[in-house]
C-alpha atoms as a PDB file:
ATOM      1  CA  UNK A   1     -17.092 -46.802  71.245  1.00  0.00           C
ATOM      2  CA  UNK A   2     -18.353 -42.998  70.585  1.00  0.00           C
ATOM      3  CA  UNK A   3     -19.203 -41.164  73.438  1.00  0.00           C
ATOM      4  CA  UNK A   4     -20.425 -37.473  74.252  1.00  0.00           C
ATOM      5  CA  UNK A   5     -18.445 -34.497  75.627  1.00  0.00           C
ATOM      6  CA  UNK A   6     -20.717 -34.973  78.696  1.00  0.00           C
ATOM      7  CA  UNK A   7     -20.319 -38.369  79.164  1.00  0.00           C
ATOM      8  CA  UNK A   8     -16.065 -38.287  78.331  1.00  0.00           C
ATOM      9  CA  UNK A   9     -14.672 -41.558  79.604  1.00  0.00           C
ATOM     10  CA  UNK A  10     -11.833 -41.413  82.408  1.00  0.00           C
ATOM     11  CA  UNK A  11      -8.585 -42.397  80.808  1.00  0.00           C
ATOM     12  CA  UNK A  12      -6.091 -44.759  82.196  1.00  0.00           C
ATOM     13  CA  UNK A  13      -2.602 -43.234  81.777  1.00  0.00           C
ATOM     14  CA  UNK A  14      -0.515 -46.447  81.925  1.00  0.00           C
ATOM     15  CA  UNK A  15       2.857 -43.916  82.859  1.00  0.00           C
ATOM     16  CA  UNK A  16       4.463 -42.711  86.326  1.00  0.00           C
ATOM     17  CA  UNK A  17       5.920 -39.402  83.451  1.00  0.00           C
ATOM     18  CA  UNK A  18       4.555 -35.931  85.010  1.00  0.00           C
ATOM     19  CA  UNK A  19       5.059 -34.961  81.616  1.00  0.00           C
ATOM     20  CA  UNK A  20       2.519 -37.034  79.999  1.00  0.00           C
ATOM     21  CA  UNK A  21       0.198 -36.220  82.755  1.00  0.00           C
ATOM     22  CA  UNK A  22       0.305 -32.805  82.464  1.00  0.00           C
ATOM     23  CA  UNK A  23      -0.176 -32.638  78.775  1.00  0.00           C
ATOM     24  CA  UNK A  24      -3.183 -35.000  79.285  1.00  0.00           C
ATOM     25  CA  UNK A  25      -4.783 -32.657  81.841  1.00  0.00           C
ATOM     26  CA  UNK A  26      -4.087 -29.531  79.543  1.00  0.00           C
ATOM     27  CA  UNK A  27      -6.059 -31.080  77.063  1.00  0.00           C
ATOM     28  CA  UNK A  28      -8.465 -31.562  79.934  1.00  0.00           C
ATOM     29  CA  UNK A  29      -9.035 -35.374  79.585  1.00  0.00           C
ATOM     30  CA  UNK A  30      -9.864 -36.750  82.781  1.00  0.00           C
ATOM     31  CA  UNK A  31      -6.899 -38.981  84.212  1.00  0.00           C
ATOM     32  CA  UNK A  32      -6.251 -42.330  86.634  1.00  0.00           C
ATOM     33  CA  UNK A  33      -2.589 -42.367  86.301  1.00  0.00           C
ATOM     34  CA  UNK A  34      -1.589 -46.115  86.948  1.00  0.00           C
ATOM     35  CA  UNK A  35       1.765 -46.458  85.937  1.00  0.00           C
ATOM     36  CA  UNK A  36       3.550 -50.437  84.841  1.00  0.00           C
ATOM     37  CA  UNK A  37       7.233 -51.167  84.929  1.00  0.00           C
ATOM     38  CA  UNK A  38       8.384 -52.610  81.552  1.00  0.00           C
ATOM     39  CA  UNK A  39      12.247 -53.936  81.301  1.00  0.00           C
ATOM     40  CA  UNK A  40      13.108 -52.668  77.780  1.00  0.00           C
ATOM     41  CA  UNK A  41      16.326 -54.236  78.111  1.00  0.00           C
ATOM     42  CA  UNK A  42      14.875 -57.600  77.958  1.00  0.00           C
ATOM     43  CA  UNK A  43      12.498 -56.362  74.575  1.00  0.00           C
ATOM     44  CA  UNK A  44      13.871 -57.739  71.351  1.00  0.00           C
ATOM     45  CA  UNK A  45      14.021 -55.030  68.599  1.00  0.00           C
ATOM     46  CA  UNK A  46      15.395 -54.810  64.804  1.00  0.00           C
ATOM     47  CA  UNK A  47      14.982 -50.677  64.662  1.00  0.00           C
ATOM     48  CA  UNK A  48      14.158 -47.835  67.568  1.00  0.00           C
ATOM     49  CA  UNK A  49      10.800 -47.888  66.333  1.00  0.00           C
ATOM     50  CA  UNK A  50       9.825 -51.044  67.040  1.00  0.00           C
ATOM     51  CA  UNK A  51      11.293 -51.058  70.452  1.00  0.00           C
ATOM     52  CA  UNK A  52       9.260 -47.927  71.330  1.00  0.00           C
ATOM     53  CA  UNK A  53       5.809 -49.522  69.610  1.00  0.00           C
ATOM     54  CA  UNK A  54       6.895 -52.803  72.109  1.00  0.00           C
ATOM     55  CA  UNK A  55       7.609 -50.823  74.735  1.00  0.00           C
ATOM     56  CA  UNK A  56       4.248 -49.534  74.898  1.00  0.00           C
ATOM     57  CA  UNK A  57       2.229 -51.989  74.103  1.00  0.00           C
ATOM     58  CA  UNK A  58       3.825 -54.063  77.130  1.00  0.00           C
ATOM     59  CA  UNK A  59       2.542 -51.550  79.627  1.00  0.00           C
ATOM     60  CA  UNK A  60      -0.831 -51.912  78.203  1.00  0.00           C
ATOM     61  CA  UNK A  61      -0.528 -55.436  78.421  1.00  0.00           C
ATOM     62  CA  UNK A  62       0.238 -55.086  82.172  1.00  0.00           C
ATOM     63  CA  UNK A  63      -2.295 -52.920  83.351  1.00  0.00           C
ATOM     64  CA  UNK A  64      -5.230 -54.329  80.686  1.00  0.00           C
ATOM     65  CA  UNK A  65      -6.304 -57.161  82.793  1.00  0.00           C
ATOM     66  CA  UNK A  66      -7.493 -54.250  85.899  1.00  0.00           C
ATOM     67  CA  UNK A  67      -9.280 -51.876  84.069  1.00  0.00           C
ATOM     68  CA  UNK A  68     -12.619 -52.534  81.963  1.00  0.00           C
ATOM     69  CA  UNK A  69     -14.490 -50.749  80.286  1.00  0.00           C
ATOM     70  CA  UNK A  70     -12.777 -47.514  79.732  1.00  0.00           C
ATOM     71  CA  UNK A  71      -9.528 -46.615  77.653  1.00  0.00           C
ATOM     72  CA  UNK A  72      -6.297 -47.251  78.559  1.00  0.00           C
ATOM     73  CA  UNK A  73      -2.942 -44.993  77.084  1.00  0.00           C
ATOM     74  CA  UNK A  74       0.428 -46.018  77.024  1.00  0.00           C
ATOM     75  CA  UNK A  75       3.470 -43.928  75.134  1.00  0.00           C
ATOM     76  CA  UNK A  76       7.394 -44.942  75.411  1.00  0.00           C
ATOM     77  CA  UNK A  77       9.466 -42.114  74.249  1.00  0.00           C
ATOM     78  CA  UNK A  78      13.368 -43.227  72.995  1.00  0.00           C
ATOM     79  CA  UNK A  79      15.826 -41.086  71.745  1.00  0.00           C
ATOM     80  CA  UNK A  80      18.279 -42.466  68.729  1.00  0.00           C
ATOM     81  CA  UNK A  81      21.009 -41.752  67.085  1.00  0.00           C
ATOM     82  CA  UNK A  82      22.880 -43.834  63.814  1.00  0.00           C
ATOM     83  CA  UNK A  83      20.465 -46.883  64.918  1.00  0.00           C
ATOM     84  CA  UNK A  84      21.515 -46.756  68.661  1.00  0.00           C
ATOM     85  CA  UNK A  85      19.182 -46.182  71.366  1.00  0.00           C
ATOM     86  CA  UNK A  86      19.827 -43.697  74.060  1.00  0.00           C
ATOM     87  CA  UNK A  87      17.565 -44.670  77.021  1.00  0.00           C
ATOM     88  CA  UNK A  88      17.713 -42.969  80.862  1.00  0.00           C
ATOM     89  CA  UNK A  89      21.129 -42.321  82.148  1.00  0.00           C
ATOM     90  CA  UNK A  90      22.862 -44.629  84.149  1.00  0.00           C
ATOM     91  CA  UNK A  91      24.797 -42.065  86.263  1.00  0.00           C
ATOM     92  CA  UNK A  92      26.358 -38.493  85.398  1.00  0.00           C
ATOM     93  CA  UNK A  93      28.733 -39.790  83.440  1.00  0.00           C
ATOM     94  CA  UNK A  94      26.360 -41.621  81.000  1.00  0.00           C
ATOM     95  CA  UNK A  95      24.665 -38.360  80.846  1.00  0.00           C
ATOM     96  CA  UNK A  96      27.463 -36.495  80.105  1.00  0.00           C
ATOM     97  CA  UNK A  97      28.518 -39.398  77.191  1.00  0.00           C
ATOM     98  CA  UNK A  98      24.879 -39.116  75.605  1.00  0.00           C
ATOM     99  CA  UNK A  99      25.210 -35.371  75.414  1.00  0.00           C
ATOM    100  CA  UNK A 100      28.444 -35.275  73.718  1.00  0.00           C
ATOM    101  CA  UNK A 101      27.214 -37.850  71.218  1.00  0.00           C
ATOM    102  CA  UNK A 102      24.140 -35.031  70.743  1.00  0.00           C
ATOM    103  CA  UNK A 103      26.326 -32.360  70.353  1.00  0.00           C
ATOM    104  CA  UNK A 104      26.060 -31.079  66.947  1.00  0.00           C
ATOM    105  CA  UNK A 105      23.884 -33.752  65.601  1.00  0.00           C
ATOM    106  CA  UNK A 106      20.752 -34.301  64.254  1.00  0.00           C
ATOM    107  CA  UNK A 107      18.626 -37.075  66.265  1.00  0.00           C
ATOM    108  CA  UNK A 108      15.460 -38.707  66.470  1.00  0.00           C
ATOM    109  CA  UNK A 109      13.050 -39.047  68.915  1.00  0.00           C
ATOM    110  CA  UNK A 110      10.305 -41.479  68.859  1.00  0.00           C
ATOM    111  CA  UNK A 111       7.202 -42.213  70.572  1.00  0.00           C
ATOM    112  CA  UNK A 112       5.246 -45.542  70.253  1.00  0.00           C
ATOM    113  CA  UNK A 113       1.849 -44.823  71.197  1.00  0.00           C
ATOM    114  CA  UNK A 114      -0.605 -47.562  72.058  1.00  0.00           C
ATOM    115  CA  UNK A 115      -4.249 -47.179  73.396  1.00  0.00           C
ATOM    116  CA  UNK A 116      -6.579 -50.076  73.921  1.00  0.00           C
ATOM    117  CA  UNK A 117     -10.652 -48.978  74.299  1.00  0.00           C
ATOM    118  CA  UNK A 118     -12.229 -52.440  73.234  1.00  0.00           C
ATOM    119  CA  UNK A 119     -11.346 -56.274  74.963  1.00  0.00           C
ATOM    120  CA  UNK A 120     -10.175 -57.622  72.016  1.00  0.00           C
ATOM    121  CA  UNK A 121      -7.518 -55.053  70.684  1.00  0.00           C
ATOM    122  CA  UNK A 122      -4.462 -52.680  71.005  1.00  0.00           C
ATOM    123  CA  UNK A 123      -4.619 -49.853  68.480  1.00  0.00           C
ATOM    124  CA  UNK A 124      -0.426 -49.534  67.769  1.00  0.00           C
ATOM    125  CA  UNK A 125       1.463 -46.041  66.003  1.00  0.00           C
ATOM    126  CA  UNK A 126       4.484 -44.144  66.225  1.00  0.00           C
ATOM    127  CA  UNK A 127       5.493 -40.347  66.135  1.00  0.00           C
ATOM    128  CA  UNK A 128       8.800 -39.539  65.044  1.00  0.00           C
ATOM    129  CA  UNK A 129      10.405 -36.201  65.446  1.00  0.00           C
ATOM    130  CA  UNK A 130      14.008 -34.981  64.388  1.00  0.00           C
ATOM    131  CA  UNK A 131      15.591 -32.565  66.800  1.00  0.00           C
ATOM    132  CA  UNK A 132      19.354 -30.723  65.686  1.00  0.00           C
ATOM    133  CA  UNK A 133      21.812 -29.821  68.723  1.00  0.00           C
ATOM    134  CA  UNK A 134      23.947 -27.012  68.728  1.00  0.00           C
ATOM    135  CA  UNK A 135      27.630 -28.492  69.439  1.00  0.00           C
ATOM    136  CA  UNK A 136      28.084 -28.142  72.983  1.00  0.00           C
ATOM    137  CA  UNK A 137      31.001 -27.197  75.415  1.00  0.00           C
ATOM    138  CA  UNK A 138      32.067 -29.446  77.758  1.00  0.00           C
ATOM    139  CA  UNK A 139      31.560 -26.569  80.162  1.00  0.00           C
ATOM    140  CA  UNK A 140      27.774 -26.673  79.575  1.00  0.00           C
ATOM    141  CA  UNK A 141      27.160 -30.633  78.947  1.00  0.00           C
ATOM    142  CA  UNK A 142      29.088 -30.551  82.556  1.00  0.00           C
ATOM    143  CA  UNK A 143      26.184 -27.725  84.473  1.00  0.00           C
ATOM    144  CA  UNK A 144      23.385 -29.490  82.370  1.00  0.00           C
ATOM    145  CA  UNK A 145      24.674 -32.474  84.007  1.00  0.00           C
ATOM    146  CA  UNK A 146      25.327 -31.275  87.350  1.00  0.00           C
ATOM    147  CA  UNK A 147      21.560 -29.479  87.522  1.00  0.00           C
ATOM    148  CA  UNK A 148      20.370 -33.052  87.484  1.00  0.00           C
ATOM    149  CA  UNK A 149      17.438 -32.492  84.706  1.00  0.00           C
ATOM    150  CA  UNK A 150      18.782 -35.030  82.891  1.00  0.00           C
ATOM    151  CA  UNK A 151      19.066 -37.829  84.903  1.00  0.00           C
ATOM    152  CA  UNK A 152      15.291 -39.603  84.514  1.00  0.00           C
ATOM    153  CA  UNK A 153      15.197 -38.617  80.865  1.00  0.00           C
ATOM    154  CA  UNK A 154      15.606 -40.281  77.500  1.00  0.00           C
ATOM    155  CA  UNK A 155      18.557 -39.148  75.549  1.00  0.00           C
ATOM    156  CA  UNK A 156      19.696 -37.151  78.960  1.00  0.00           C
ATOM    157  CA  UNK A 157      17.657 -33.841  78.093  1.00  0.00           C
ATOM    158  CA  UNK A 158      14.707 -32.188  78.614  1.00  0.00           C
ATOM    159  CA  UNK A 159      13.435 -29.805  75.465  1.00  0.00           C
ATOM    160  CA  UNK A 160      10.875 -28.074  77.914  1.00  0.00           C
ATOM    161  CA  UNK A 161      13.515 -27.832  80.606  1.00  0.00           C
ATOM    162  CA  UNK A 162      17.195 -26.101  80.557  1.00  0.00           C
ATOM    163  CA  UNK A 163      18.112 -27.826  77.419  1.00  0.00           C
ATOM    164  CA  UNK A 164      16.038 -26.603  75.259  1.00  0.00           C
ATOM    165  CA  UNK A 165      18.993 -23.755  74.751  1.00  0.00           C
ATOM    166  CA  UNK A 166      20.715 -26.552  73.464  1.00  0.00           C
ATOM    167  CA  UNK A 167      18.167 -26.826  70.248  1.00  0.00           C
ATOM    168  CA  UNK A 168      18.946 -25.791  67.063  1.00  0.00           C
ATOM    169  CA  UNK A 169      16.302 -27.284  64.900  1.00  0.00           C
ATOM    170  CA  UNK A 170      13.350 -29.037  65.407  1.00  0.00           C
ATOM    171  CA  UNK A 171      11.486 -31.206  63.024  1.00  0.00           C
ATOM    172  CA  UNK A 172       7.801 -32.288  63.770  1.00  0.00           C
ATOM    173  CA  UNK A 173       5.547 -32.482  66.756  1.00  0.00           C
ATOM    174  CA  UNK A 174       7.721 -30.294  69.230  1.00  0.00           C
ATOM    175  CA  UNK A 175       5.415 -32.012  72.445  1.00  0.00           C
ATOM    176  CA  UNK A 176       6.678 -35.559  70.687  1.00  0.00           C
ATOM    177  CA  UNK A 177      10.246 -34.682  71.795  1.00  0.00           C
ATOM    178  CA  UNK A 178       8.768 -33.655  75.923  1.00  0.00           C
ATOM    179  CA  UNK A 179       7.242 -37.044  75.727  1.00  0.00           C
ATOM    180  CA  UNK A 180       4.017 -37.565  74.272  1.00  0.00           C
ATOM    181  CA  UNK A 181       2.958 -36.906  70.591  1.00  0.00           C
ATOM    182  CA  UNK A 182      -0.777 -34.596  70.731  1.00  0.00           C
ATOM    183  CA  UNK A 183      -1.479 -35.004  66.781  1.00  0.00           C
ATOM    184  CA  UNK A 184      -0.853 -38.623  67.300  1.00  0.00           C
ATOM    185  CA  UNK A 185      -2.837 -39.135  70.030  1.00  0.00           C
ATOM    186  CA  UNK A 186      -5.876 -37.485  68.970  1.00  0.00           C
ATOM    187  CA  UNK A 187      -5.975 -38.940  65.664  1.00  0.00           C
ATOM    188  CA  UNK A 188      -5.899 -42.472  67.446  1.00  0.00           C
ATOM    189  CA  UNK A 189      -8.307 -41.080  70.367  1.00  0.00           C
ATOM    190  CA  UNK A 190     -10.510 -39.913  67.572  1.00  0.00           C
ATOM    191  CA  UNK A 191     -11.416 -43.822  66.460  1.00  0.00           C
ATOM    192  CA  UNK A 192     -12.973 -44.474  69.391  1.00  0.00           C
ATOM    193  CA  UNK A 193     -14.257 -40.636  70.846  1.00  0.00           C
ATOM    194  CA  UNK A 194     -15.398 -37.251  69.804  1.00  0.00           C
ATOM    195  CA  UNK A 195     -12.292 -35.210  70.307  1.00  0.00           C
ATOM    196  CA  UNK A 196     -13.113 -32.485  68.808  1.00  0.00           C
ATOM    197  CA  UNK A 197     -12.318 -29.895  71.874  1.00  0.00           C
ATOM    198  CA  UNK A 198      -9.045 -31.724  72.621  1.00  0.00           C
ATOM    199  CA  UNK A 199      -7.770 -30.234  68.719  1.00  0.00           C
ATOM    200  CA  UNK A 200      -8.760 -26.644  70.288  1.00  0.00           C
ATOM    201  CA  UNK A 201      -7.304 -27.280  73.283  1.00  0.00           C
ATOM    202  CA  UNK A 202      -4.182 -28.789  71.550  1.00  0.00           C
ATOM    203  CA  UNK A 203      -4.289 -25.354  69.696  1.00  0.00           C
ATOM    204  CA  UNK A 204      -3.736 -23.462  72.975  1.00  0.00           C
ATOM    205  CA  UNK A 205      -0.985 -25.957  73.988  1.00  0.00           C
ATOM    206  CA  UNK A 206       1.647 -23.598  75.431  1.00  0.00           C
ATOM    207  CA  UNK A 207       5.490 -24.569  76.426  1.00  0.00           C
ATOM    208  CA  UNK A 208       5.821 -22.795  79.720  1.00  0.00           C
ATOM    209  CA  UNK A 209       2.028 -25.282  80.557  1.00  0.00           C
ATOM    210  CA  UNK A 210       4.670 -28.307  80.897  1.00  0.00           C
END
């Protein structure tokens, strides 16, 4: 499927993240968020980046059988360190044992993208950036915590929020690490769609947009 600028298909942003979604409309891609609630806890995985590639392609799966004719976009974002996976806190004090594992460290965080624009097929791929913390006090890991930013996020930060103080070093796709890879995306959008102005508007991507 190749379509025009003036005839851009709506896409189906399988995600409740106001993240994603405001990426997404930067890039000006028309949206119909419809999000699908996927128990990674009950997804089988030998390595971080398979759960995240699973992860994804299950909320495809969920919402696929609704929407025709159009494409649909899934991304699961997972932060991990030394092979373990640091999902959403369970309460402050997770948080505050997530960030103290950070502290100092160099991590990864990987998205598994999937995006499905033809009956028969998912088209799967992962982003994986490497992001350094500073060490941290327990004074600060304590006001992140208390601010509550970190509570409905992977790894218990936010880059684009108060945390990103906390970064020392990042290494790759910087909007990867707020939750959805651009580069990625395009270059899988771009086997089914002229995106040609998305990669300008990607260019003007700004932090202080998110």
């Amino acid at each position: 499927m190749t379509v025009s600028k003036t005839t851009f298909p709506t896409i189906v942003l399988v995600s409740a993240s106001p993240r994603r979604r405001a990426i997404l409309e930067k890039l000006g891609l028309p949206l119909v968020v419809a999000p699908a609630h996927v128990d990674e806890d009950a997804i089988p995985y030998s390595s971080p980046r398979e759960l995240a590639l699973k992860a994804a392609y299950a909320k495809i799966q969920a919402r696929a059988h609704e929407w025709q004719n159009t494409i649909l976009l899934a991304c699961d974002t997972i932060v991990a360190l030394d092979g373990h996976v640091f999902g959403k806190p369970r309460d402050y004090d997770d948080a505050r044992q997530m960030l103290r594992r950070l502290s100092g460290r160099r991590h990864s965080v990987i998205s598994g993208v999937a995006v499905k624009a033809t009956p028969s097929s998912v088209l799967l791929d992962a982003e994986e950036t490497f992001v350094t913390f500073r060490p941290l006090t327990e004074e600060q890991i304590d006001a992140y915590v208390k601010s509550g930013e970190p509570m409905d996020k992977a790894g218990a930060y936010a880059i684009q929020g108060l945390a990103g103080k906390f970064v020392a070093n990042i290494e790759g796709d910087y909007w990867n690490v707020v939750g959805l890879p651009v580069e990625k995306l395009l270059e899988m959008l771009g086997q089914f769609i002229d995106v040609g102005h998305l990669r300008q508007a990607a260019r003007n991507l700004r932090k202080d947009d998110i």
